[in-house]
Protein backbone atom coordinates (compact mmCIF):
# COMPACT_ATOMS: atom_id res chain seq x y z
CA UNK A 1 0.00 0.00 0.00
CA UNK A 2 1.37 3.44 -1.26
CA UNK A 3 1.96 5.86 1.67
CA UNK A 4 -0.51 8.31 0.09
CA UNK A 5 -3.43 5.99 0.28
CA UNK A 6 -4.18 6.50 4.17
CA UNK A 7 -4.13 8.83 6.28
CA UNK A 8 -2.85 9.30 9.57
CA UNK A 9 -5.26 8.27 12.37
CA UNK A 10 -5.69 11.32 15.75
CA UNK A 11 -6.12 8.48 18.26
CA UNK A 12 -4.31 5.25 17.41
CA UNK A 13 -4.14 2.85 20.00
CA UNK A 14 0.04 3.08 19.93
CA UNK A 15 2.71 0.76 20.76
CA UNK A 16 1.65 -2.47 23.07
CA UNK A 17 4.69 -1.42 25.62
CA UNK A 18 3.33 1.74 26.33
CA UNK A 19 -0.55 0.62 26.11
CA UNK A 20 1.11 -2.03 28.87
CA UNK A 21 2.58 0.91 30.48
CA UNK A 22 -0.24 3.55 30.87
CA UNK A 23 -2.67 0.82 31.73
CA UNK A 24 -0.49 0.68 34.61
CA UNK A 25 -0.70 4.12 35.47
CA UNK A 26 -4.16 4.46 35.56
CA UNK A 27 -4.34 1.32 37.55
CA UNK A 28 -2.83 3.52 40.55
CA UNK A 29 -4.67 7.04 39.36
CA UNK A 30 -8.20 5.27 39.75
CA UNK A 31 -7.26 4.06 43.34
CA UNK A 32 -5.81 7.38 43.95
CA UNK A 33 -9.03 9.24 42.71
CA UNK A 34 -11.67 6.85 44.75
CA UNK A 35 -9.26 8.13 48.19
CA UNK A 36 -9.36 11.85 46.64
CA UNK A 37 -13.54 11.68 46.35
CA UNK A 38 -13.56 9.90 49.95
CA UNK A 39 -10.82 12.52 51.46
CA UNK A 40 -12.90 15.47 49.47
CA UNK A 41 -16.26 14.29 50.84
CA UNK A 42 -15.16 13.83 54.93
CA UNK A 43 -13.88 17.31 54.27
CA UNK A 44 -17.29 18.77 53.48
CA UNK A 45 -18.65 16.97 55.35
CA UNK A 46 -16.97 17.92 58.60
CA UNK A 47 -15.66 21.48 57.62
CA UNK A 48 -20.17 22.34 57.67
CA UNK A 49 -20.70 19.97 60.62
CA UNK A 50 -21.16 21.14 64.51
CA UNK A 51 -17.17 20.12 65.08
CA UNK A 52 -16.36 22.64 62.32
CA UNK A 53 -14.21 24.62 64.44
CA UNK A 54 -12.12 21.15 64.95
CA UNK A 55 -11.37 20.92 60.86
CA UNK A 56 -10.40 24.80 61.17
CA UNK A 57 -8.06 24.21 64.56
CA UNK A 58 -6.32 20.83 62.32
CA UNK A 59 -6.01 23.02 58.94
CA UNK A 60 -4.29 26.10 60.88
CA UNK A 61 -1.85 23.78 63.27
CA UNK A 62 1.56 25.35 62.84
CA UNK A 63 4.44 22.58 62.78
CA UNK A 64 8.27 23.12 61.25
CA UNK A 65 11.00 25.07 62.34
CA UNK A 66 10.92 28.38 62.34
CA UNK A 67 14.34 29.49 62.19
CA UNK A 68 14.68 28.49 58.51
CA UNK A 69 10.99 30.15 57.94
CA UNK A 70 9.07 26.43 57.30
CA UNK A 71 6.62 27.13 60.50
CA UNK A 72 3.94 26.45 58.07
CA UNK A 73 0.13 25.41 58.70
CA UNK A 74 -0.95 21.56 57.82
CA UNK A 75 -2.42 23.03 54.94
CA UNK A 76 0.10 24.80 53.37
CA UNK A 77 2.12 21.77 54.19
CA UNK A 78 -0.43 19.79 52.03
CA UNK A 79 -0.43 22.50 49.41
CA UNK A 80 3.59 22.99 49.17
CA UNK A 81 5.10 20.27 50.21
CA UNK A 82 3.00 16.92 49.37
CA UNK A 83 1.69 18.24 46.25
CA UNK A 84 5.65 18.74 45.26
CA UNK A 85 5.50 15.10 45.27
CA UNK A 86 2.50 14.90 42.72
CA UNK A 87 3.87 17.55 40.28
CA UNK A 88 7.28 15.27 40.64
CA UNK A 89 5.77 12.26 39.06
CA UNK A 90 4.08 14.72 36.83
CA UNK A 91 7.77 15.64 35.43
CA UNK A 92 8.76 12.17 35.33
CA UNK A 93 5.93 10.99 33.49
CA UNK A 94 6.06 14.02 30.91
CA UNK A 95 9.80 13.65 29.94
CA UNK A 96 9.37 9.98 29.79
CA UNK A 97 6.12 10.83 27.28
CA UNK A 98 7.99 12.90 24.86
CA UNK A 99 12.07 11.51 25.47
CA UNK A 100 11.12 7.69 25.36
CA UNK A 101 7.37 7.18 24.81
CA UNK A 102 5.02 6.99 22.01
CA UNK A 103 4.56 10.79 22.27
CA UNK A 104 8.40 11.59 20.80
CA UNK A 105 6.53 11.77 17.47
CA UNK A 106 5.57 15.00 16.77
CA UNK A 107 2.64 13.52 15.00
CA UNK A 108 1.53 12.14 17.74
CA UNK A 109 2.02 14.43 20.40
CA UNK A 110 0.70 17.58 18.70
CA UNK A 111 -2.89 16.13 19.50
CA UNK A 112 -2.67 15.96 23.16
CA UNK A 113 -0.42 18.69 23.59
CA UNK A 114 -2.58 21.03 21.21
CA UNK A 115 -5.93 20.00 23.37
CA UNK A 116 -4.36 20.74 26.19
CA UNK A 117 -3.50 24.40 25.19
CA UNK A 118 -7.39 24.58 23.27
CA UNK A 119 -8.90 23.07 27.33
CA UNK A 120 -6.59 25.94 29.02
CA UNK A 121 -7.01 28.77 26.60
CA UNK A 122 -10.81 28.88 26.09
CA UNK A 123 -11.86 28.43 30.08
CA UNK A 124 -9.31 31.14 30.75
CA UNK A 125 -11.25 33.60 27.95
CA UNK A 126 -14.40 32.79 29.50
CA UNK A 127 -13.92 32.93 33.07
CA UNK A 128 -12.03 36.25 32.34
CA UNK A 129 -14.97 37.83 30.12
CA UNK A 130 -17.48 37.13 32.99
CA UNK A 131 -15.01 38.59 35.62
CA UNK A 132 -14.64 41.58 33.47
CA UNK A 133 -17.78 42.71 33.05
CA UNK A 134 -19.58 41.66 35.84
CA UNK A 135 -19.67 44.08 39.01
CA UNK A 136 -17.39 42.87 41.99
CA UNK A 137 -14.96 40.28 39.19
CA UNK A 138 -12.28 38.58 40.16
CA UNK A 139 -9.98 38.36 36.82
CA UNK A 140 -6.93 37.41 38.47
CA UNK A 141 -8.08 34.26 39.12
CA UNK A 142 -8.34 33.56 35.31
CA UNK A 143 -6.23 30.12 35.46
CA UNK A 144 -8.54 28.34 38.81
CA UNK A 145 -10.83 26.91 35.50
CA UNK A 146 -7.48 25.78 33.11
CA UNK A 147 -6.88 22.60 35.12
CA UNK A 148 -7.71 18.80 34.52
CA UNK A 149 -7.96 16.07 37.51
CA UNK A 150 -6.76 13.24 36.17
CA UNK A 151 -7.16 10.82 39.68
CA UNK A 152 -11.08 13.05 39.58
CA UNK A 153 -11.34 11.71 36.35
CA UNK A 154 -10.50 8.14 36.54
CA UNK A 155 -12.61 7.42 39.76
CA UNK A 156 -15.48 8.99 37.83
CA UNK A 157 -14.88 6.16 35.13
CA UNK A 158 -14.56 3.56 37.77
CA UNK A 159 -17.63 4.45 39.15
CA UNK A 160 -20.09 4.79 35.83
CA UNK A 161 -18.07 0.78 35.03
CA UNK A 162 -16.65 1.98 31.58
CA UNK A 163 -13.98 0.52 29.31
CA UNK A 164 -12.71 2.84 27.25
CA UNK A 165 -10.41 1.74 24.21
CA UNK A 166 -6.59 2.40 24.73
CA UNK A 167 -6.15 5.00 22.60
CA UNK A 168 -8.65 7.16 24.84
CA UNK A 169 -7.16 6.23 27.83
CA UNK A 170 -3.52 7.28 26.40
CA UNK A 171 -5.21 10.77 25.42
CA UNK A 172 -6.81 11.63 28.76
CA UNK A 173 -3.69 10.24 30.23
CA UNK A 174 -0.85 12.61 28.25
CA UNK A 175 -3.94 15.51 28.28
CA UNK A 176 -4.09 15.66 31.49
CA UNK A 177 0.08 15.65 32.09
CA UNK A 178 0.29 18.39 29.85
CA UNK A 179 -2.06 20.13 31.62
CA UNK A 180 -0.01 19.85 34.56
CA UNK A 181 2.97 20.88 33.58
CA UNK A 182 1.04 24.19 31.05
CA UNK A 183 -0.53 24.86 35.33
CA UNK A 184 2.98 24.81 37.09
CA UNK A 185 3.74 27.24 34.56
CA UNK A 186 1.11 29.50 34.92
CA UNK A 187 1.92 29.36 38.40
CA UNK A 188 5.17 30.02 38.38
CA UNK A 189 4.60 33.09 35.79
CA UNK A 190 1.82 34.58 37.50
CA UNK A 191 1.41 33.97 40.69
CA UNK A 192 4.66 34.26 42.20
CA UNK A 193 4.19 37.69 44.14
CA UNK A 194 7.54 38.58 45.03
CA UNK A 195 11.06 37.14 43.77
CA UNK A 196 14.32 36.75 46.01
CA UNK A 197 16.65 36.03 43.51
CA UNK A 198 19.20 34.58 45.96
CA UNK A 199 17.45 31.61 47.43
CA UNK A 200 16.69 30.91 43.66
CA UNK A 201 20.19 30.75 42.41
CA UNK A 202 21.06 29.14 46.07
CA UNK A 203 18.38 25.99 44.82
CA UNK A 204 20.49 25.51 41.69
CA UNK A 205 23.20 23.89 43.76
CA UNK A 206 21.62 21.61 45.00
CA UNK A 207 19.35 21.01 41.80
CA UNK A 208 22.44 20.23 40.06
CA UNK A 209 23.89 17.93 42.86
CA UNK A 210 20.92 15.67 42.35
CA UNK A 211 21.14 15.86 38.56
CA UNK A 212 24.57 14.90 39.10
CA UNK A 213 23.85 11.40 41.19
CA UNK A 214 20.43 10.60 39.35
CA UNK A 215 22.65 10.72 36.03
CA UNK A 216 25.26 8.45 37.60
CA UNK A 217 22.05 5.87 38.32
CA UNK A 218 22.49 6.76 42.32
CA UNK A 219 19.17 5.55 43.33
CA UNK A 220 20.06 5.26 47.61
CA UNK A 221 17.21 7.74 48.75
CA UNK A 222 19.68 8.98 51.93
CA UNK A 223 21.51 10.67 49.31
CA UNK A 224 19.16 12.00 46.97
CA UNK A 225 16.70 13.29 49.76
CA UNK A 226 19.12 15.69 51.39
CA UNK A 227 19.53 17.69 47.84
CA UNK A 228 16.10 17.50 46.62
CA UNK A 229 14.64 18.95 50.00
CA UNK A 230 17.35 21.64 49.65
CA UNK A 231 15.98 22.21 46.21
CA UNK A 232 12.71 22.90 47.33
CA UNK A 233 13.25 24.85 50.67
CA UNK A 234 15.29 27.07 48.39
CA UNK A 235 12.87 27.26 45.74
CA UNK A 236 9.85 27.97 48.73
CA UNK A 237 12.15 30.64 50.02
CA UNK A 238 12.58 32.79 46.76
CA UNK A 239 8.60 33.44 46.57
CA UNK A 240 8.03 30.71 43.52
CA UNK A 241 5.71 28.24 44.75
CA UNK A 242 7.29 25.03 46.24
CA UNK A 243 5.36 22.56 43.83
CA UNK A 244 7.91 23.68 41.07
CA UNK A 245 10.97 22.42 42.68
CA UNK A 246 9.27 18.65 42.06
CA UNK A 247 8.82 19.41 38.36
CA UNK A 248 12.72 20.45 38.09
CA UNK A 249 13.37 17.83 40.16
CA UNK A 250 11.40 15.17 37.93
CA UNK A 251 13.25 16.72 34.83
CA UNK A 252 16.58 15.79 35.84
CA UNK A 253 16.39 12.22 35.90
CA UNK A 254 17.12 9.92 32.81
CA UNK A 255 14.41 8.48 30.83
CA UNK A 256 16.69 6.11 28.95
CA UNK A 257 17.30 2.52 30.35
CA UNK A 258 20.55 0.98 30.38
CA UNK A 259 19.71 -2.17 31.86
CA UNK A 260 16.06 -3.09 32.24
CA UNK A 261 13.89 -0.29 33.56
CA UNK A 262 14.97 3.20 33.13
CA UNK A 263 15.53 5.34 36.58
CA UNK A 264 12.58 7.47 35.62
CA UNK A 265 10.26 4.37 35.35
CA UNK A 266 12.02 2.98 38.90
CA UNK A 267 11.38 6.25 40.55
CA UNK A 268 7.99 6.45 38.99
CA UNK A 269 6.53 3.11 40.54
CA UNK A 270 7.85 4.27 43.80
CA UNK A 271 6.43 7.46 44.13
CA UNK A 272 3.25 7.54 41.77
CA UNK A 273 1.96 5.97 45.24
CA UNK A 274 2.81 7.91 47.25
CA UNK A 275 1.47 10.85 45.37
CA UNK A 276 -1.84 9.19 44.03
CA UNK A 277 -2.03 7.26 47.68
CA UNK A 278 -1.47 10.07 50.30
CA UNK A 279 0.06 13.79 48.73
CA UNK A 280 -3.24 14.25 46.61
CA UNK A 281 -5.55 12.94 48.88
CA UNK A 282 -4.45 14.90 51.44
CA UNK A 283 -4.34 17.87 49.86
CA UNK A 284 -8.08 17.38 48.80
CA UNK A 285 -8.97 17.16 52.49
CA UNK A 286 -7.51 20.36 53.43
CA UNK A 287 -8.67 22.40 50.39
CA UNK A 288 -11.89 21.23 49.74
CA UNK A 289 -13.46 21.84 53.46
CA UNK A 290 -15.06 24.69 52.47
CA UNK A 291 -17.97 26.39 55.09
CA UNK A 292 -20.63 27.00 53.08
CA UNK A 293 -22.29 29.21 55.65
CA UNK A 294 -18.99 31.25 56.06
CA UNK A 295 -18.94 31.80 52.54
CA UNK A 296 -22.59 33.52 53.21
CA UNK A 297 -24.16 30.30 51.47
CA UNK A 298 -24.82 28.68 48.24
CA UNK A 299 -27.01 31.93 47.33
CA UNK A 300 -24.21 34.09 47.94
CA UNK A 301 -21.81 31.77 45.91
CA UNK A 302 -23.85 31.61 43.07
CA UNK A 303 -24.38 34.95 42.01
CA UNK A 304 -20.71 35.43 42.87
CA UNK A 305 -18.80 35.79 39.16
CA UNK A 306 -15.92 33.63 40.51
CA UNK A 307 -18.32 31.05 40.98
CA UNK A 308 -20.46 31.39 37.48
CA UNK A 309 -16.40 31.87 35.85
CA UNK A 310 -14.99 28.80 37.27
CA UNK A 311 -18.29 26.71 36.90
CA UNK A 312 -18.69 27.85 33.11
CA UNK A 313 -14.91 27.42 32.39
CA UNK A 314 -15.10 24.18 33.51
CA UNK A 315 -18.26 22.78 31.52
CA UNK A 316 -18.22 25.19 29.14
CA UNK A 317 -14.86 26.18 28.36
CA UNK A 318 -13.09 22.91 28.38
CA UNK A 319 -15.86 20.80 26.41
CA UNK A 320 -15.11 23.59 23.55
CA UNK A 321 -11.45 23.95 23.89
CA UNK A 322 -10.89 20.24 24.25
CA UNK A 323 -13.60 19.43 21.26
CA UNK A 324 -12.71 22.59 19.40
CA UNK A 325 -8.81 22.35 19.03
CA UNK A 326 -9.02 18.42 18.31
CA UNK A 327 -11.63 19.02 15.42
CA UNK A 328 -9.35 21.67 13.98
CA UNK A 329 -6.10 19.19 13.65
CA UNK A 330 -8.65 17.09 12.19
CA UNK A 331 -9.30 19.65 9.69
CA UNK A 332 -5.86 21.24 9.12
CA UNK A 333 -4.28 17.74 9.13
CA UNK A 334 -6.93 15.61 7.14
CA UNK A 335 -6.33 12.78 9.77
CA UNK A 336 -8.88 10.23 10.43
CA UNK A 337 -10.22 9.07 13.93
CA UNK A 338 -8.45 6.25 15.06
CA UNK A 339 -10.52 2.19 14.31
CA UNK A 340 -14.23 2.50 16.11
CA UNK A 341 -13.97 5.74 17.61
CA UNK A 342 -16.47 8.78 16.95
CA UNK A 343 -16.44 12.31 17.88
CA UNK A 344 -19.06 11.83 20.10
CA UNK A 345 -16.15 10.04 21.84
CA UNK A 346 -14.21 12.77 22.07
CA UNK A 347 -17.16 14.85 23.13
CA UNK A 348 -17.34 12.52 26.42
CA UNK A 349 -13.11 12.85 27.01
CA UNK A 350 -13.91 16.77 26.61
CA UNK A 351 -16.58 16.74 29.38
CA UNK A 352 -14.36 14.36 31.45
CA UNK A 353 -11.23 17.06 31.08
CA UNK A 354 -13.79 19.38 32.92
CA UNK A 355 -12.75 17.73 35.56
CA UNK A 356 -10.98 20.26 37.57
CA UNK A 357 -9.97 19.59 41.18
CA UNK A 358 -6.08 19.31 43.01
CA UNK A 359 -4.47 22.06 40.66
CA UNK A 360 -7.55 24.37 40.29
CA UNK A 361 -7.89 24.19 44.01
CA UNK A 362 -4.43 25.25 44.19
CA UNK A 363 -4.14 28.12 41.89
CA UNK A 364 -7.64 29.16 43.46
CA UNK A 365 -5.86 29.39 46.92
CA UNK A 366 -2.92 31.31 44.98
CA UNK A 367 -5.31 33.85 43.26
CA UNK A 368 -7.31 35.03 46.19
CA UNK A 369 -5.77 34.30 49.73
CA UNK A 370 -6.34 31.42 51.45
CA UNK A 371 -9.40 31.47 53.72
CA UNK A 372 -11.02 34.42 51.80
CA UNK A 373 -14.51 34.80 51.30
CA UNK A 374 -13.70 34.96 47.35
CA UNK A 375 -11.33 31.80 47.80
CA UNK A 376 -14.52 30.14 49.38
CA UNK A 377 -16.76 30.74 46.21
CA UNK A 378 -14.07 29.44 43.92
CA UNK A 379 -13.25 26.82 46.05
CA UNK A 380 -17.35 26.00 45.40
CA UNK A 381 -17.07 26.62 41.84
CA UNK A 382 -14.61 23.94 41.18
CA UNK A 383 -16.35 21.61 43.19
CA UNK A 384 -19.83 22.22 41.57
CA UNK A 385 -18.21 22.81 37.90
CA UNK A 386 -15.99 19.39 38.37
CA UNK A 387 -19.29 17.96 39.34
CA UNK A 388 -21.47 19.06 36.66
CA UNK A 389 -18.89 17.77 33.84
CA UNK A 390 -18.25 14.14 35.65
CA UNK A 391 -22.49 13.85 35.26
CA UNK A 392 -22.64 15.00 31.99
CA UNK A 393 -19.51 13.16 31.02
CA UNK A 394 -21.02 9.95 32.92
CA UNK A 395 -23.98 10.38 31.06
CA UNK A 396 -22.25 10.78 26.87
CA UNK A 397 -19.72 8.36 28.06
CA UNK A 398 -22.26 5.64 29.47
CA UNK A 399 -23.66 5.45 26.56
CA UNK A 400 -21.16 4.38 24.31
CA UNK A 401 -20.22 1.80 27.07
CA UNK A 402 -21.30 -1.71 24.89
CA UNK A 403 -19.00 0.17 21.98
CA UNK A 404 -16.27 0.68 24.55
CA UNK A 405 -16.16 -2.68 26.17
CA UNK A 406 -16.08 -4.57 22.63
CA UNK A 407 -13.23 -2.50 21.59
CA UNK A 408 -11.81 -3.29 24.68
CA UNK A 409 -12.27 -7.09 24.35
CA UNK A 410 -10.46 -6.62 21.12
CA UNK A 411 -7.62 -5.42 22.60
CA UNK A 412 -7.27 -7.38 25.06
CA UNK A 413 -7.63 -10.54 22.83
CA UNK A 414 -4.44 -13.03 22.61
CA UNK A 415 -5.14 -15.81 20.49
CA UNK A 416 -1.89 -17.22 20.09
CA UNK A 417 -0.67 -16.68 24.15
CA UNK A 418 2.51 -14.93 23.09
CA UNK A 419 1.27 -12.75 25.75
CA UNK A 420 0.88 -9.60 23.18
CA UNK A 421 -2.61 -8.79 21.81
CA UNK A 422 -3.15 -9.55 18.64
CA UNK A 423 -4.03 -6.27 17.73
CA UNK A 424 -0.44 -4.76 18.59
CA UNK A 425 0.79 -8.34 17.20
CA UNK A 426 -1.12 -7.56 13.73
CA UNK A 427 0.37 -4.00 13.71
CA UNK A 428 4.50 -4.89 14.13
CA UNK A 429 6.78 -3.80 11.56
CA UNK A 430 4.59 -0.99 10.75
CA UNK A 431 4.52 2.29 11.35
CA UNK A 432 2.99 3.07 14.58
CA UNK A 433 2.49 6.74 13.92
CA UNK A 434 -0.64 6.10 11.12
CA UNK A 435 -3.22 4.12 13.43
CA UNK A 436 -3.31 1.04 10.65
CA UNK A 437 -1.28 -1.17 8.89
């Protein structure tokens, strides 16, 4: 077959090693995200209770030392410090994506990556045209609706029982990552308040001392701990927020194996969970106990434009972003969807990357204070927006479910036990990048 005579495919289902792989992943996310829901939910539940006072008195207990300036609240120790672990694995699993993984094809990666700008850009425009116009707006809080949960995500498709094909999974997946690292950015950009420039060029010392023993395969955690928490007290000191130190950190290790698994992929099944296990969780239980009556009630929230932003950049902004961008590589590129997928497929992924929870709570407490009546409402606006787009996503998605679980069957077929599915089997010594042989 000529090469002209296809075309290339937006979501093949990629190699079998990193199907293998990212099946894997999600494994531990969807654990991670059923813990996030419960830890999310006991928050509510006891931040509005009689014993509110107690969640206030837990969030607000001061531990660290305070010569070196870490006397920080449990909270902030949630938000700076265990979420550094989560936007770690978050640089690990990005460099491995694009150094080592499927995604080092530009072809490939452009359609993730380019959703991922599209699901950022469009939520931003909206939430910032409501806040502008409307009396008492909030703009600076433009980013809160840019973020995807990936762990919020997952549980919802645990929950609703559906099996979606591999190559949906691997687009949520790398979505989702790119989101992550597009958010650090943002925060780093815009909401750092005020620089010290020498604690900043201090952290590169010890940056480079662990880049130094992760490229010489050191993998003895008593001496890569003492640098990398150096690295991020450093980077917490100069005004950036912490969580960036664990994307730096994730950067510097190698993604290429010498012998067997890579260190990346070794450091990556030991702390993915940790960070989907406890960091996330966590930090879900001490940002999402928001007092509804404190925040003047769900009346008060409502009419709030921080609220109506964040819930309509959310729904809103990332069905069209995600949807929008992905139809126009469609159109500029003349590729095809990948074998048994629709667009009303990608509809559902769009509603599911409404999904905004750990980094939009985050950049919410960033934008407007911690503990502010305004961080309140947003705080309620991603929990109501994330909401609204795991129904409606539960909903498109649910339906497709028979489609889903067939192709799934497929893929998971293995007629002649060589323990590779005879759909990645049938596809060798092609080229990977075009969706069919």
């Amino acid at each position: 077959m000529s090469g002209g005579s296809f075309r290339p495919s937006l979501f093949s289902r990629g190699s079998w090693p990193e199907a293998r792989r990212i099946g894997d992943i999600l494994r531990t996310e969807t654990v991670g995200g059923a813990l996030l829901l419960g830890a999310a939910v006991l928050a509510l539940i006891w931040a509005n209770s009689p014993w509110s006072a107690g969640y206030q008195t837990l969030s607000a207990w001061t531990v660290g030392p305070a010569a070196l300036h870490l006397d920080l609240s449990l909270a902030a120790w949630a938000a700076d410090g265990l979420l550094a672990v989560f936007f770690f694995v978050a640089g690990l699993e990005l460099k491995r994506e694009f150094v080592a993984g499927d995604l080092r094809d530009p072809r490939r990666a452009a359609i993730p990556v380019a959703a991922a700008v599209g699901g950022m850009a469009v939520p931003a425009l909206i939430y910032t045209t409501v806040n502008a116009v409307a009396e008492g707006g909030e703009p600076s809080g433009w980013a809160v609706p840019t973020a995807t949960d990936i762990a919020f995500a997952l549980a919802v498709l645990a929950v609703i029982g559906t099996h979606l094909p591999a190559a949906l999974r691997t687009f949520l997946l790398t979505l989702a990552v790119v989101d992550d690292l597009l958010a650090i950015l943002v925060i780093a950009v815009f909401y750092t308040t005020s620089l010290q420039w020498v604690p900043l060029l201090l952290a590169l010392v010890p940056l480079g001392l662990f880049a130094v023993l992760v490229q010489r395969r050191v993998r003895s955690w008593w001496l890569l701990l003492p640098p990398a928490a150096a690295t991020w007290a450093l980077v917490h000191a100069s005004g950036i927020h912490a969580t960036v130190a664990g994307v730096l950190l994730g950067f510097m290790v190698p993604v290429l194996a010498r012998d067997g698994l890579s260190l990346a992929e070794r450091f990556e099944h030991r702390w993915r969970p940790l960070s989907a296990g406890l960091a996330v969780p966590v930090f879900a239980f001490f940002a999402a106990g928001v007092p509804v009556a404190g925040a003047g009630g769900l009346g008060a929230a409502a009419a709030d434009p921080v609220t109506i932003g964040i819930v309509a950049g959310l729904v809103l902004g990332k069905t069209v972003g995600v949807l929008g961008t992905t139809w126009l590589v469609q159109r500029f590129t003349r590729a095809r969807l990948g074998d048994g997928l629709a667009w009303w497929d990608v509809f559902g992924m769009a509603l599911l990357a409404g999904i905004g929870f750990t980094v939009s709570l985050l950049i919410a407490e960033l934008a407007f204070g911690s503990g502010s009546v305004t961080d309140d409402h947003a705080r309620i606006g991603i929990l109501a927006g994330s909401l609204i787009a795991a129904l409606l996503a539960a909903v498109v998605l649910r339906l497709r479910n028979g489609h889903y679980r067939r192709l799934h069957e497929a893929e998971q077929r293995d007629d002649d036990g060589d323990g590779v599915p005879d759909v990645y089997a049938l596809e060798d010594g092609y080229d990977e990048r075009f969706g069919r042989a």
